[in-house]
Protein backbone atom coordinates (compact mmCIF):
# COMPACT_ATOMS: atom_id res chain seq x y z
CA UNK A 1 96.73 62.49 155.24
CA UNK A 2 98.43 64.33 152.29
CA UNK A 3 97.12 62.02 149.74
CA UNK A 4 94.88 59.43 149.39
CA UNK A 5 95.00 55.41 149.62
CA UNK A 6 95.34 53.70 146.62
CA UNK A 7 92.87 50.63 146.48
CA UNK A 8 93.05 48.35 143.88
CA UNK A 9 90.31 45.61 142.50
CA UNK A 10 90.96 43.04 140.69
CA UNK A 11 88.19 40.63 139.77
CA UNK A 12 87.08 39.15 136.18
CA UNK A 13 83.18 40.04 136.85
CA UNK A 14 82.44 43.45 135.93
CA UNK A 15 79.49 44.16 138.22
CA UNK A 16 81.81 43.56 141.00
CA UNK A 17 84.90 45.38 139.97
CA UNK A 18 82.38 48.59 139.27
CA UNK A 19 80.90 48.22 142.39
CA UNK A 20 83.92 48.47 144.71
CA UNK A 21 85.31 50.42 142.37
CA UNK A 22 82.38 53.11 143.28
CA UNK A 23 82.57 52.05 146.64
CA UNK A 24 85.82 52.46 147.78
CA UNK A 25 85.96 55.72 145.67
CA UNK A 26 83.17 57.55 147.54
CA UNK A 27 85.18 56.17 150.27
CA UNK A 28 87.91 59.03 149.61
CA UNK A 29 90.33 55.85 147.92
CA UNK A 30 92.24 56.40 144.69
CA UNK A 31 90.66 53.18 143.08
CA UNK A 32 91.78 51.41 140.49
CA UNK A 33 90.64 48.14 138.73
CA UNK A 34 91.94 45.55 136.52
CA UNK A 35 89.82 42.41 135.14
CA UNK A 36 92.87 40.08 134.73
CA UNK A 37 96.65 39.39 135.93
CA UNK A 38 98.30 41.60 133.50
CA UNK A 39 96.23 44.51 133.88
CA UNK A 40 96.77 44.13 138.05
CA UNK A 41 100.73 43.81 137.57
CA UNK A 42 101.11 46.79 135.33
CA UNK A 43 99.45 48.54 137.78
CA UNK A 44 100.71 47.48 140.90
CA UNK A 45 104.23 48.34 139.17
CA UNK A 46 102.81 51.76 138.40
CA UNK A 47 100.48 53.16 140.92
CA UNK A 48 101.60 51.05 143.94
CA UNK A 49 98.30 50.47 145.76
CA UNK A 50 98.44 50.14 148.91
CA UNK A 51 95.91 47.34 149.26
CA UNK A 52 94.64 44.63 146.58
CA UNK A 53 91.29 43.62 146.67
CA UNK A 54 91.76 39.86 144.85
CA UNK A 55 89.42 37.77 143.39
CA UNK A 56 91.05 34.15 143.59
CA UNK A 57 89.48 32.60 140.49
CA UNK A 58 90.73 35.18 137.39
CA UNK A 59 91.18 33.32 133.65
CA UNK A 60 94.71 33.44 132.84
CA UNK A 61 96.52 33.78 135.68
CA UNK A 62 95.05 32.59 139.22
CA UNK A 63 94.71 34.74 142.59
CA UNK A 64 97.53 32.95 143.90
CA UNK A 65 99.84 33.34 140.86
CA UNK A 66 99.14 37.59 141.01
CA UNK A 67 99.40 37.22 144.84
CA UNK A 68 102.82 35.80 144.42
CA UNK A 69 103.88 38.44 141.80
CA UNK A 70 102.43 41.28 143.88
CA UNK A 71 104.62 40.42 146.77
CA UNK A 72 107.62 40.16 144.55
CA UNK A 73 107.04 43.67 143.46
CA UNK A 74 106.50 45.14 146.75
CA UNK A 75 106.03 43.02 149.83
CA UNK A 76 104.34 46.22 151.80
CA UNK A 77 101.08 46.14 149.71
CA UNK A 78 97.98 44.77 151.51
CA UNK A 79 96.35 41.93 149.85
CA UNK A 80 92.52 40.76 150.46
CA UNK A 81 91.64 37.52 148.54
CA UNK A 82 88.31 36.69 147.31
CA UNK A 83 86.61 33.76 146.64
CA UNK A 84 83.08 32.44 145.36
CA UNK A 85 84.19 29.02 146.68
CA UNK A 86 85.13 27.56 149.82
CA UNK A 87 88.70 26.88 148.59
CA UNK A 88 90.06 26.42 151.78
CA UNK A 89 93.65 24.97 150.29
CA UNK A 90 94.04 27.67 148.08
CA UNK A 91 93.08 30.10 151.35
CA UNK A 92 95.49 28.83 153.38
CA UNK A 93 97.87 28.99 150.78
CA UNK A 94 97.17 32.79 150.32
CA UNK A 95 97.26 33.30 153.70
CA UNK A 96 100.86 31.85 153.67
CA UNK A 97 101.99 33.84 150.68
CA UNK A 98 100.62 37.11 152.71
CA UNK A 99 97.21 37.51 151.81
CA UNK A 100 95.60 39.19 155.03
CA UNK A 101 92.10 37.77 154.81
CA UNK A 102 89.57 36.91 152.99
CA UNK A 103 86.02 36.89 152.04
CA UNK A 104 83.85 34.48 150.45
CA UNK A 105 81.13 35.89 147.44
CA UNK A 106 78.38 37.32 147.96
CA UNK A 107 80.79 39.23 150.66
CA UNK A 108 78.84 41.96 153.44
CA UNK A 109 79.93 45.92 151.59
CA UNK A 110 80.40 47.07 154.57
CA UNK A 111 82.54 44.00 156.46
CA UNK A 112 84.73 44.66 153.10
CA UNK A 113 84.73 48.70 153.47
CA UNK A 114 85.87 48.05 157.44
CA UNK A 115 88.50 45.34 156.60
CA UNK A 116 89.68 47.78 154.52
CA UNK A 117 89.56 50.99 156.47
CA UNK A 118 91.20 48.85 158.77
CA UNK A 119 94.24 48.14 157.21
CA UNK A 120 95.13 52.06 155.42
CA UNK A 121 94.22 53.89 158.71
CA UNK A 122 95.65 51.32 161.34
């Protein structure tokens, strides 16, 4: 592997965007994070991640709304939604727009690190 994954977090809660941003960077990642919508997009357009860790419920503009505008930049990037709530419309919906799971807050480290792993190496 000549260069590394790109991971991206976006979630509104600090404690959590630090966290996986540590996480996935120990991981050997390239990590980035953004706390809202616009932050994400501008980097998405940028840095192209190759996945999107995406918190669902961001002020501004919702999970859904950056999920949309993710895909229109670049369909290829992985996208894992999630969610403090047990939204399973908006889910589903994600799912539909290309989301490719999900986990629900507080979400297992290391079921996140091996969802993850799972989608850059496979």
């Amino acid at each position: 592997m000549s260069q590394s994954n790109k991971v991206l977090i976006v979630d509104d809660q600090y404690g959590i965007r630090v966290l996986l941003y540590e996480v996935f960077g120990k991981e050997g990642y390239e990590t980035f994070q953004a706390a809202n919508g616009k932050q994400a997009l501008e980097i998405v357009k940028n840095e192209s991640p190759d996945l999107v860790i995406l918190d669902m419920k961001i002020p501004g503009m919702d999970g859904l709304e950056i999920l949309k505008e993710i895909k229109k930049i670049n369909t290829d990037i992985k996208v894992i939604m999630m969610t403090a709530y047990g939204e399973l419309d908006m889910i589903k919906e994600a799912t539909e727009l290309g989301a490719i799971t999900h986990f629900t807050k507080p979400f297992d480290i290391d079921e996140l690190r091996l969802a993850v792993r799972s989608q850059l190496v496979g």
